[in-house]
C-alpha atoms as a PDB file:
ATOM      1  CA  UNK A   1     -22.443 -71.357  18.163  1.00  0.00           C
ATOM      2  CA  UNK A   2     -20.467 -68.555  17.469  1.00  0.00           C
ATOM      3  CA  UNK A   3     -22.377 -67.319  14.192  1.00  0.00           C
ATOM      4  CA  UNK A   4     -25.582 -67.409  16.476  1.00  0.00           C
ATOM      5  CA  UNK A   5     -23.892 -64.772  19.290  1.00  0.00           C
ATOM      6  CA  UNK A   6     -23.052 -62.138  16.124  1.00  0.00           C
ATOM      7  CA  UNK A   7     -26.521 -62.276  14.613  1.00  0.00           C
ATOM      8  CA  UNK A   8     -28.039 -61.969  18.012  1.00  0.00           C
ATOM      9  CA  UNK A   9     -25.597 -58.975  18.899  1.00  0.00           C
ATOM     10  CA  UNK A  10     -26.150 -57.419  15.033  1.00  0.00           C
ATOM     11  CA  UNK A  11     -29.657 -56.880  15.833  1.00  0.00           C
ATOM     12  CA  UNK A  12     -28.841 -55.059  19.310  1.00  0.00           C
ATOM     13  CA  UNK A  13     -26.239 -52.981  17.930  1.00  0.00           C
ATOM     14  CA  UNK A  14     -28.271 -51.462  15.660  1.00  0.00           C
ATOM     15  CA  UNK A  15     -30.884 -50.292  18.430  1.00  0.00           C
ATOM     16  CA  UNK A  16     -28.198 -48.605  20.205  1.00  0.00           C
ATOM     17  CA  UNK A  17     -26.946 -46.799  17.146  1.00  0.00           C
ATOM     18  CA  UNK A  18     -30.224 -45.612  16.740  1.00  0.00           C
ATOM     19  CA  UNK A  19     -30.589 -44.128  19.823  1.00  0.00           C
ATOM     20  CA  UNK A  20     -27.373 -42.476  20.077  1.00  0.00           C
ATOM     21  CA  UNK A  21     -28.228 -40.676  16.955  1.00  0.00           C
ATOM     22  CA  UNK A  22     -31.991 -39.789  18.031  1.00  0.00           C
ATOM     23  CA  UNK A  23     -30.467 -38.639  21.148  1.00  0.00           C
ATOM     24  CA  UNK A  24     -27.830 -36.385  19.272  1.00  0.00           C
ATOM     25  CA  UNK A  25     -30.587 -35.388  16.778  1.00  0.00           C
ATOM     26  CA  UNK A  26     -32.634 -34.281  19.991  1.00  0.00           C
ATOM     27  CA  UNK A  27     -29.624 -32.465  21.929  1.00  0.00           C
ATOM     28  CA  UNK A  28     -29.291 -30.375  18.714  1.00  0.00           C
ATOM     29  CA  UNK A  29     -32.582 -29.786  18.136  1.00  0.00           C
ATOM     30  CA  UNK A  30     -33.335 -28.850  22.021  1.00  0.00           C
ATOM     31  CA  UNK A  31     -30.378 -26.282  21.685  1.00  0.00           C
ATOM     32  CA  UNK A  32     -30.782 -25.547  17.936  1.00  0.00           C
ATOM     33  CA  UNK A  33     -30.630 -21.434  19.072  1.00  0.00           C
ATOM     34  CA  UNK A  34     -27.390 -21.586  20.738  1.00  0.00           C
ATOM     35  CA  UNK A  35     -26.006 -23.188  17.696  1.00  0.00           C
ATOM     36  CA  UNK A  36     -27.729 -20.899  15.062  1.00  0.00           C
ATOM     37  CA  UNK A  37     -26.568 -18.000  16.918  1.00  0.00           C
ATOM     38  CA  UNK A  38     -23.422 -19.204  17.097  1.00  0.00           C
ATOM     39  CA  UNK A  39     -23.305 -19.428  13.811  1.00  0.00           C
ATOM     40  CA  UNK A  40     -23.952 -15.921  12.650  1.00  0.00           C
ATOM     41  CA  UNK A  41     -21.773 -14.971  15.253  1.00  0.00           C
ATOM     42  CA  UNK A  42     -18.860 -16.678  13.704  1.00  0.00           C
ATOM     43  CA  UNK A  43     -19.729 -15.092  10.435  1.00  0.00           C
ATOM     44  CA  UNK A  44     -20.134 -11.703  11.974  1.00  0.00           C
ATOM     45  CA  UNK A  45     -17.152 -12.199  13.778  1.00  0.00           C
ATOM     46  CA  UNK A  46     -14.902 -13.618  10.956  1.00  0.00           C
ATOM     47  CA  UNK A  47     -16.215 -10.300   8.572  1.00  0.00           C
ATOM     48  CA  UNK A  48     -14.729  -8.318  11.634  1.00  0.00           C
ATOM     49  CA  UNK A  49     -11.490  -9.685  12.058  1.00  0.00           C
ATOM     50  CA  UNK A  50     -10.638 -10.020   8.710  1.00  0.00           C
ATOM     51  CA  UNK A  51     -11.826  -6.101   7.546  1.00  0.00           C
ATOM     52  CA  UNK A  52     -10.378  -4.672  10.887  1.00  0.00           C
ATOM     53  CA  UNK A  53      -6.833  -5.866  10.910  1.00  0.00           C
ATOM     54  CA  UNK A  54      -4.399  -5.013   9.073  1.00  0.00           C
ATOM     55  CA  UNK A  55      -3.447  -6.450   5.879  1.00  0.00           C
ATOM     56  CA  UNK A  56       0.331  -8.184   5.519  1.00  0.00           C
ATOM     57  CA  UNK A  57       2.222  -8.111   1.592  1.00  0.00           C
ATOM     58  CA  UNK A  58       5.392  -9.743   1.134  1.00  0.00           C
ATOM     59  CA  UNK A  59       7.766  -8.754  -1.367  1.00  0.00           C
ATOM     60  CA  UNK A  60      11.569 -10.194  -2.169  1.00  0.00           C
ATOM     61  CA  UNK A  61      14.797  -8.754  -2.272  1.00  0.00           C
ATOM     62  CA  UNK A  62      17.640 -11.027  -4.044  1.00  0.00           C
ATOM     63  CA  UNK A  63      21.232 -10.165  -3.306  1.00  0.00           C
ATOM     64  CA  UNK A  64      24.274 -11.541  -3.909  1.00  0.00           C
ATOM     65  CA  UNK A  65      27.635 -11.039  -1.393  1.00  0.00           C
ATOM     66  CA  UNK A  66      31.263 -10.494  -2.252  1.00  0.00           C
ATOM     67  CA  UNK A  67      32.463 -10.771   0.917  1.00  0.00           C
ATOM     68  CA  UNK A  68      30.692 -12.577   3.598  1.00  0.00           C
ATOM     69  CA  UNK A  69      29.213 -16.374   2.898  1.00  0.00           C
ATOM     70  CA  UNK A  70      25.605 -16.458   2.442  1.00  0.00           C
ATOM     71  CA  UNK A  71      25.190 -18.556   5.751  1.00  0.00           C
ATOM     72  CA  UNK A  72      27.085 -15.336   7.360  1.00  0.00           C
ATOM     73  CA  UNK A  73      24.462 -12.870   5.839  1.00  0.00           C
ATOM     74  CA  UNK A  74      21.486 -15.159   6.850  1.00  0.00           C
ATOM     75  CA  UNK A  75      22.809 -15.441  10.119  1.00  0.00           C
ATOM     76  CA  UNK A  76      22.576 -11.227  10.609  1.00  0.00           C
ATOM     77  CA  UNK A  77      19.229 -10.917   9.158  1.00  0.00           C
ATOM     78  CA  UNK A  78      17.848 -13.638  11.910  1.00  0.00           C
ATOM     79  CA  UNK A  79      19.337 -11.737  14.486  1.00  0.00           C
ATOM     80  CA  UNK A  80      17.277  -8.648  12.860  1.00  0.00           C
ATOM     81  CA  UNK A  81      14.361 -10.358  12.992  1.00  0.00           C
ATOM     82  CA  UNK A  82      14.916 -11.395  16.484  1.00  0.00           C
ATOM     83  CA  UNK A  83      15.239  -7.547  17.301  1.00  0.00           C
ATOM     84  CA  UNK A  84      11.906  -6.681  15.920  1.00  0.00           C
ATOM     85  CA  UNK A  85      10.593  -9.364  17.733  1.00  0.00           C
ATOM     86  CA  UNK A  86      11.647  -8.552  20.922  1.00  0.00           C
ATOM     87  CA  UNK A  87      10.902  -4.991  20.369  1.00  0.00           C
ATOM     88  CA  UNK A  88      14.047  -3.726  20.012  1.00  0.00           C
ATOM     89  CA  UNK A  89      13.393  -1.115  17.249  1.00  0.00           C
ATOM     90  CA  UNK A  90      15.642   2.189  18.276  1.00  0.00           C
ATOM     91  CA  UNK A  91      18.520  -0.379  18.273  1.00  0.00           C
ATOM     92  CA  UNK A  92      17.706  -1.740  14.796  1.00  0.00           C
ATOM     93  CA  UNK A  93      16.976   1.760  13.530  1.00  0.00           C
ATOM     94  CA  UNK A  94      20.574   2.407  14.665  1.00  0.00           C
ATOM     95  CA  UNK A  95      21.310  -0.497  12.292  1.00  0.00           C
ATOM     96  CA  UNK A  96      19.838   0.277   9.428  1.00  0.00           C
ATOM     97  CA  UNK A  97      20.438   4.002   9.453  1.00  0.00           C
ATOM     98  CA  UNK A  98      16.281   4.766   9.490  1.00  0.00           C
ATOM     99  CA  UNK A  99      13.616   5.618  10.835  1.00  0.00           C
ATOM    100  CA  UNK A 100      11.982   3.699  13.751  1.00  0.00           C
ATOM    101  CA  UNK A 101       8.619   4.787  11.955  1.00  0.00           C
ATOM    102  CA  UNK A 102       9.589   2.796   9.236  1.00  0.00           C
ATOM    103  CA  UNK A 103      10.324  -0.651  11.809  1.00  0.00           C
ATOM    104  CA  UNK A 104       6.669  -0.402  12.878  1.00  0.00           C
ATOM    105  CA  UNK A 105       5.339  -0.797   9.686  1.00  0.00           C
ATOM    106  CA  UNK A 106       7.942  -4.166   9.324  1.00  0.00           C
ATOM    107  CA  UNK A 107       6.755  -7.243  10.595  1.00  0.00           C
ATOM    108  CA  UNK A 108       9.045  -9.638   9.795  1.00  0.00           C
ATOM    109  CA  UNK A 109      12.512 -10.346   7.488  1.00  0.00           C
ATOM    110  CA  UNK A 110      12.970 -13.646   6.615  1.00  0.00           C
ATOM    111  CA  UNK A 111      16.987 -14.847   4.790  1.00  0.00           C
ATOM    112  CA  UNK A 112      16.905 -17.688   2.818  1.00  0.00           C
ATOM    113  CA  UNK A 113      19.899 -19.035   0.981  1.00  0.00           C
ATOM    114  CA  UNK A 114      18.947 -19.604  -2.866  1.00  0.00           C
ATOM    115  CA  UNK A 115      21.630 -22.818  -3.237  1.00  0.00           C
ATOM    116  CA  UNK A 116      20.558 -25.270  -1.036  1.00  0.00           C
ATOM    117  CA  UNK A 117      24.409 -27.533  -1.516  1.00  0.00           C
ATOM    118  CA  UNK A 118      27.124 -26.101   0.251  1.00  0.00           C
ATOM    119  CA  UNK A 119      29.733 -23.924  -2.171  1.00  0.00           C
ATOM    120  CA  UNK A 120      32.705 -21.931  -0.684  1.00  0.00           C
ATOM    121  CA  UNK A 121      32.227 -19.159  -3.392  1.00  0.00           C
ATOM    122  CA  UNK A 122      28.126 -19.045  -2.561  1.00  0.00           C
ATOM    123  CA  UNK A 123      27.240 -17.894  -6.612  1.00  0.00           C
ATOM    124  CA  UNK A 124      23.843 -18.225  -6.196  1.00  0.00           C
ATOM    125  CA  UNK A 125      23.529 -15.517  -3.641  1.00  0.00           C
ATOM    126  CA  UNK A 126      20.657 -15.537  -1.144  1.00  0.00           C
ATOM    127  CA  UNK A 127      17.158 -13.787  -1.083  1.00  0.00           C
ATOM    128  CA  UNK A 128      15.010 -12.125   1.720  1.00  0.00           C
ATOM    129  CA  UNK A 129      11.356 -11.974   2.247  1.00  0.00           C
ATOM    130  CA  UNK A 130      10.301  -9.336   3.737  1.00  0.00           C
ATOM    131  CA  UNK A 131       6.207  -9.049   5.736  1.00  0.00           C
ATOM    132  CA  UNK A 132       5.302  -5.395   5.714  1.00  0.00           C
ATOM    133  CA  UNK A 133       1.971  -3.678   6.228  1.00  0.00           C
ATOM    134  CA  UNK A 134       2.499  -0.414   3.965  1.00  0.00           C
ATOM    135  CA  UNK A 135       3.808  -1.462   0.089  1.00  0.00           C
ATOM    136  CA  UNK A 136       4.752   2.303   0.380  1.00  0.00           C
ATOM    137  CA  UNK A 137       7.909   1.423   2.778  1.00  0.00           C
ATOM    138  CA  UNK A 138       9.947  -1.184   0.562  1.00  0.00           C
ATOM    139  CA  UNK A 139      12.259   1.313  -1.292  1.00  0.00           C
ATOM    140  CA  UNK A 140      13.017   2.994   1.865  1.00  0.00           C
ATOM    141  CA  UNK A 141      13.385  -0.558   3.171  1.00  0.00           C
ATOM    142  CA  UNK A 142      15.521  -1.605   0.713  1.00  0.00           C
ATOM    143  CA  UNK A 143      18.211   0.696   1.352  1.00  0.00           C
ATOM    144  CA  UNK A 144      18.485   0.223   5.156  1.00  0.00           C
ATOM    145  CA  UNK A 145      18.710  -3.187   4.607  1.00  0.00           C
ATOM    146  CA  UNK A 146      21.660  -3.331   1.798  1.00  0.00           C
ATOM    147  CA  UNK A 147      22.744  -0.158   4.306  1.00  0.00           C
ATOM    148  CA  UNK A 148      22.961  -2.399   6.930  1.00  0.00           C
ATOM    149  CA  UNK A 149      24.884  -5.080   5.205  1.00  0.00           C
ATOM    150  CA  UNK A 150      27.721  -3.019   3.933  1.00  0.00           C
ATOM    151  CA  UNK A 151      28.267  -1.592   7.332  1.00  0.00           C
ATOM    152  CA  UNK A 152      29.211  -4.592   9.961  1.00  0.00           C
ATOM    153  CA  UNK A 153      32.810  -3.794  10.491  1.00  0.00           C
ATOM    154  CA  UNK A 154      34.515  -6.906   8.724  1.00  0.00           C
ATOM    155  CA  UNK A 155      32.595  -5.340   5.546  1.00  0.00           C
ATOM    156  CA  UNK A 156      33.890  -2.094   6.341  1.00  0.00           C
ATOM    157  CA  UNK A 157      37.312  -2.880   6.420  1.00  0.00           C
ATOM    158  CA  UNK A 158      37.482  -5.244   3.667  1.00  0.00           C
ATOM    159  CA  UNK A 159      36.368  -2.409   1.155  1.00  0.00           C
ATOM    160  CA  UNK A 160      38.827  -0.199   3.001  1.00  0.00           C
ATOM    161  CA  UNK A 161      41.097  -2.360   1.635  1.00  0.00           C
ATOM    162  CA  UNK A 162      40.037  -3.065  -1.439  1.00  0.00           C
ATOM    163  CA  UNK A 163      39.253   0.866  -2.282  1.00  0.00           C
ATOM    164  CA  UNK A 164      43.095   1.247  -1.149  1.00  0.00           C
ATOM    165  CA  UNK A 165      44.244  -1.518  -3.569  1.00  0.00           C
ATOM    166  CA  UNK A 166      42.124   0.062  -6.612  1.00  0.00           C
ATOM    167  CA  UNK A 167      43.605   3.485  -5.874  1.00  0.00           C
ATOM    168  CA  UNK A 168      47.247   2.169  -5.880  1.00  0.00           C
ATOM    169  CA  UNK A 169      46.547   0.108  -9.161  1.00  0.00           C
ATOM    170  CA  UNK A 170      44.722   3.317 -10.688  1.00  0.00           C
ATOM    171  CA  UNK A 171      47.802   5.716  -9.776  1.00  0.00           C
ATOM    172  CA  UNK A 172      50.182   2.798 -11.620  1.00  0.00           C
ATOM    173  CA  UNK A 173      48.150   2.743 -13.894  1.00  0.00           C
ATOM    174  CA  UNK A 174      48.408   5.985 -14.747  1.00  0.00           C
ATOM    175  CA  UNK A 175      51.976   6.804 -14.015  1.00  0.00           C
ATOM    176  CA  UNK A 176      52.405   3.621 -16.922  1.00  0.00           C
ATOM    177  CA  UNK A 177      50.202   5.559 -19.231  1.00  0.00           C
ATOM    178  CA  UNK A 178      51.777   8.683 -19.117  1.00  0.00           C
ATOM    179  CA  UNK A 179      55.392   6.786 -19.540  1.00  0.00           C
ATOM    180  CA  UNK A 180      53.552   5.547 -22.601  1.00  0.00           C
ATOM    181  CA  UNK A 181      52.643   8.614 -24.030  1.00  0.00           C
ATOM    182  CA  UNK A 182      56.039   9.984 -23.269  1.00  0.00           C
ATOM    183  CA  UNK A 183      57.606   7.316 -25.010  1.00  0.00           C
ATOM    184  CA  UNK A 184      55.641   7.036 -28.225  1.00  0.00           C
ATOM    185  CA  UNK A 185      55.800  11.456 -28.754  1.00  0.00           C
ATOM    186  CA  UNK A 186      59.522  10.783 -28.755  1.00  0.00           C
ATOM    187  CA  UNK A 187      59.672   8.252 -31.166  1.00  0.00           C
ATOM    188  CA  UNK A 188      57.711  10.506 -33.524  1.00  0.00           C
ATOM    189  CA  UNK A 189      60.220  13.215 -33.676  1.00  0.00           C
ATOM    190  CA  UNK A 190      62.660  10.573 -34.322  1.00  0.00           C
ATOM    191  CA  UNK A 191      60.845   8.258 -36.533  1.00  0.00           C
ATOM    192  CA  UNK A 192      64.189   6.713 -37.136  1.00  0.00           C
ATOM    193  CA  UNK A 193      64.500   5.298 -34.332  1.00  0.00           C
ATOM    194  CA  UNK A 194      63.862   1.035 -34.499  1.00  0.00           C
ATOM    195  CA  UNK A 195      64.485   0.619 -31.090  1.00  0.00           C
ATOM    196  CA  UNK A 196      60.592   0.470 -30.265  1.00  0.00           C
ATOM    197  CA  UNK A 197      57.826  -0.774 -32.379  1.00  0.00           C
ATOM    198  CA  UNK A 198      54.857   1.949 -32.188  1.00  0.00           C
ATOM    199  CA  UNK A 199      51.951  -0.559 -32.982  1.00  0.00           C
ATOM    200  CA  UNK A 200      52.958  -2.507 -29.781  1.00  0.00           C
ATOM    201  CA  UNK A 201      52.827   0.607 -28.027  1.00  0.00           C
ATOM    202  CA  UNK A 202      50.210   1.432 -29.321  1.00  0.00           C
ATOM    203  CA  UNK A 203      48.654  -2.199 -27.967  1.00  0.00           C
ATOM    204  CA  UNK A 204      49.921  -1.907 -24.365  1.00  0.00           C
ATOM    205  CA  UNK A 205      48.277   1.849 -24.291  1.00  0.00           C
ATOM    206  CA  UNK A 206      45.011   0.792 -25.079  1.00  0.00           C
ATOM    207  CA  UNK A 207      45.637  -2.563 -22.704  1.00  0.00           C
ATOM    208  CA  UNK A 208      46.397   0.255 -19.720  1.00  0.00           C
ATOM    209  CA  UNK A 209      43.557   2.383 -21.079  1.00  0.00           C
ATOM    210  CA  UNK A 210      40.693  -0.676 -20.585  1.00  0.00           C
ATOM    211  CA  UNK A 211      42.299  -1.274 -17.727  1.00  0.00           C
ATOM    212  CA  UNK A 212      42.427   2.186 -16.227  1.00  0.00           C
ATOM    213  CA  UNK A 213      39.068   2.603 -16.977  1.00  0.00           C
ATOM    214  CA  UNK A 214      37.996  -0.846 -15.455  1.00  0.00           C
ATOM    215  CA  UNK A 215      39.785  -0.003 -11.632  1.00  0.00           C
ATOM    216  CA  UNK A 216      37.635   3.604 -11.893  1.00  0.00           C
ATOM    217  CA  UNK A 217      34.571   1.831 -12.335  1.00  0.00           C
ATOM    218  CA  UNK A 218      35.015  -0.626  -9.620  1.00  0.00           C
ATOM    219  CA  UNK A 219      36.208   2.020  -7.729  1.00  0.00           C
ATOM    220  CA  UNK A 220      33.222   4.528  -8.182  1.00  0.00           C
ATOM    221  CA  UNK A 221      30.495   0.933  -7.736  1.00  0.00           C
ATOM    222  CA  UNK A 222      33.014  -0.793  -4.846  1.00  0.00           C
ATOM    223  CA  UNK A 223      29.950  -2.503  -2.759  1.00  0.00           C
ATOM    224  CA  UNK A 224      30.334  -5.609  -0.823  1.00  0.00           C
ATOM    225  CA  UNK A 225      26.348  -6.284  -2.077  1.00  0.00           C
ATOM    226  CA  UNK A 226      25.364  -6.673  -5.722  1.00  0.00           C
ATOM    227  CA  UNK A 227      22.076  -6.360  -5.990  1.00  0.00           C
ATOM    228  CA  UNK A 228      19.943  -8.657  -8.490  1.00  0.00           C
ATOM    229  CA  UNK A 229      16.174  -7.889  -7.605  1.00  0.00           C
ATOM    230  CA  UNK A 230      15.222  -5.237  -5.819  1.00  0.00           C
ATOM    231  CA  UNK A 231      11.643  -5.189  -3.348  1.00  0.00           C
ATOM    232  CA  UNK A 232       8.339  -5.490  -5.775  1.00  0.00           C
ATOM    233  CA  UNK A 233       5.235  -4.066  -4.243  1.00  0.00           C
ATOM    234  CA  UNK A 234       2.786  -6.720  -4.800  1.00  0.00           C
ATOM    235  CA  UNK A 235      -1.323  -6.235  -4.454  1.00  0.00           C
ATOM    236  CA  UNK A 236      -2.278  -9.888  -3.390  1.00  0.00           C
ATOM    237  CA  UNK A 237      -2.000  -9.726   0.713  1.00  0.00           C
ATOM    238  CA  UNK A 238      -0.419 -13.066   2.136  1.00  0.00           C
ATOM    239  CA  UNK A 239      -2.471 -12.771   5.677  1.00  0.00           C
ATOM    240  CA  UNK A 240      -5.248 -15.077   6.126  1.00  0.00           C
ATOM    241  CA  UNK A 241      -8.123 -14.863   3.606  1.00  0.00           C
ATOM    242  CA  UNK A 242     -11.785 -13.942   4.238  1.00  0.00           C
ATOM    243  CA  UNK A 243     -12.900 -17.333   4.359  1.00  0.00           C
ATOM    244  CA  UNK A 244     -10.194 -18.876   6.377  1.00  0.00           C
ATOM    245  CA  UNK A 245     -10.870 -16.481   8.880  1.00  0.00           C
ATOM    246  CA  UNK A 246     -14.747 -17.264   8.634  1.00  0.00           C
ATOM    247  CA  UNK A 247     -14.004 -20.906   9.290  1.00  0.00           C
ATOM    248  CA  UNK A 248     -11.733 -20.033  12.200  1.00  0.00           C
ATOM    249  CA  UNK A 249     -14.103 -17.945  13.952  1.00  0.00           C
ATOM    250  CA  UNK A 250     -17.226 -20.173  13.135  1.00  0.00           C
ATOM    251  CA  UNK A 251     -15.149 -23.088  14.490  1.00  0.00           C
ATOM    252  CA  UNK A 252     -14.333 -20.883  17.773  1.00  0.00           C
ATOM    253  CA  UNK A 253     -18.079 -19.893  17.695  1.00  0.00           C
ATOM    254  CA  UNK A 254     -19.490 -23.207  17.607  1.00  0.00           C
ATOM    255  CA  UNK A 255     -17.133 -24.950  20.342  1.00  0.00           C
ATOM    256  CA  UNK A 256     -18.093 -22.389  23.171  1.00  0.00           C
ATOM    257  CA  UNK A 257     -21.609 -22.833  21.889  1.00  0.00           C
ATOM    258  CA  UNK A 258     -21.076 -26.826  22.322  1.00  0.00           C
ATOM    259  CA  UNK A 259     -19.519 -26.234  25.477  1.00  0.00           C
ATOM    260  CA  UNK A 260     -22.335 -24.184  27.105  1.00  0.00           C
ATOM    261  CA  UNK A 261     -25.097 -26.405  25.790  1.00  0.00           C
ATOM    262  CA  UNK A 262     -23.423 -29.407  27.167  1.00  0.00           C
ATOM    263  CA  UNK A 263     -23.228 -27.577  30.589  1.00  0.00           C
ATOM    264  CA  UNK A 264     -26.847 -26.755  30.478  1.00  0.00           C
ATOM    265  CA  UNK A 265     -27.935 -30.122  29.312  1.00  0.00           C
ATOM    266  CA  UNK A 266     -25.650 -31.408  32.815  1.00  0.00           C
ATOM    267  CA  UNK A 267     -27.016 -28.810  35.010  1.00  0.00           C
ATOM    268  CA  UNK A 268     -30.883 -30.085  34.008  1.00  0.00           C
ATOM    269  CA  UNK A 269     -30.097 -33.387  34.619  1.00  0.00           C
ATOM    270  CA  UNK A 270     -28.779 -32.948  37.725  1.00  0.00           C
ATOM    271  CA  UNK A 271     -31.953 -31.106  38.715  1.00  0.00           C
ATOM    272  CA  UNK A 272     -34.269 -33.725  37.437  1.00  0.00           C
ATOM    273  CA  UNK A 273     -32.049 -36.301  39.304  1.00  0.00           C
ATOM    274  CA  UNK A 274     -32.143 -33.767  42.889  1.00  0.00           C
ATOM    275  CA  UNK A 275     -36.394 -33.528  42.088  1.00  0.00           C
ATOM    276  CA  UNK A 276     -36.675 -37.891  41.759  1.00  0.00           C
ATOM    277  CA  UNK A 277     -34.459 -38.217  44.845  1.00  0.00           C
ATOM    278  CA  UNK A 278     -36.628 -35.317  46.741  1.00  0.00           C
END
């Protein structure tokens, strides 16, 4: 009994599919204009949008900190960000030590932390991505960001100290050195003297020496920022591409175009249904 209900319904089903797609085939083809128009509207439209704005690059700066934790430095370029987003560029420009000129062209800075797994000595460093319309800004870039780093006050004050320690070690150093040298002339216009052995002199001058030399050039590069990849001004734009945008705008295109038709198709039916009733 059962069987016999489907094989009566198959047949019935089928008629209404049938009409549901002659009556779609019909609402397109009674509206076909609005839809072809539509379409080259979307295409015209997409070709607009995509030549007339402007076009975003992205380029990466890697860094690695001595004295704040990765999660620290992330933590100040968000709030960066959040300035530009809000608008906020004299106070930024303060910052960074640059020109507000230069913000406008900057649409976004991104930090991202290179080692995923927590480590209390962060080796890995941390990158930042930086969205910019003009390639031409990134040096300039570049240095009010690492600008910015090295001047939050912790920073400040923690090469303050450390360019104090280097001094002191530099002027010990040095005072050893000279004792050195003192010592060892004396010994040579008394070579009989055995009291001192010249070679290991000679060994702890050259130890002060390297390490003399050393403190100066930590001294002369102290930077709480070493940097491992500067900005690369790259060609390829990372905003949408010409097709995307076609596709956007055809889909935009099309859906007011579906949405008029269907009112028009409503408003004639209710007219046709006002003239029966009549």
């Amino acid at each position: 009994m059962t069987e016999d209900k489907t094989r009566q319904n198959t047949p019935s089903d089928d008629v209404d599919l049938i009409i549901l797609l002659e009556r779609v085939y019909l609402y397109f083809r009674r509206f076909r204009n609005i839809f072809f128009i539509s379409i080259i509207a979307g295409i015209l439209l997409g070709c607009i949008e995509y030549f007339l704005s402007p076009k975003i690059y992205q380029s990466k700066l890697i860094l690695h900190s001595s004295y704040l934790t990765n999660q620290e430095e992330l933590e100040i370029i968000d709030y960066w960000n959040q300035l530009l987003e809000r608008n906020e560029r004299p106070i930024l420009a303060v910052i960074l030590n640059c020109r507000e000129e230069l913000l406008d062209k900057l649409v976004s800075l991104e930090g991202v932390e290179i080692q995923k797994n927590y480590s209390s000595t962060d080796p890995n460093g941390f990158y930042i991505n930086a969205k910019i319309r003009d390639n031409s800004i990134l040096h300039e870039l570049q240095t009010a960001i690492i600008y910015g780093l090295n001047n939050t006050e912790y920073v400040k004050q923690k090469i303050s100290e450390k360019r104090e320690d280097l001094r002191e070690l530099i002027d010990k150093a040095t005072i050893a050195t000279r004792k050195l040298d003192s010592l060892k002339t004396s010994i040579g216009k008394n070579p009989a003297s055995v009291l001192f052995d010249v070679e290991s002199i000679n060994k702890d001058l050259f130890d002060i020496n390297e390490k003399l030399v050393s403190y100066k050039s930590e001294l002369r590069s102290l930077n709480s920022l070493q940097l491992l990849q500067g900005f690369i001004p790259l060609n390829t734009p990372v905003s949408r591409s010409l097709k995307v945008t076609i596709v956007m705008a055809l889909i935009l295109c099309l859906s007011v175009a579906y949405l008029f038709s269907l009112l028009k198709y409503l408003e004639d039916r209710l007219k046709k249904r006002v003239k029966s009733n009549a």
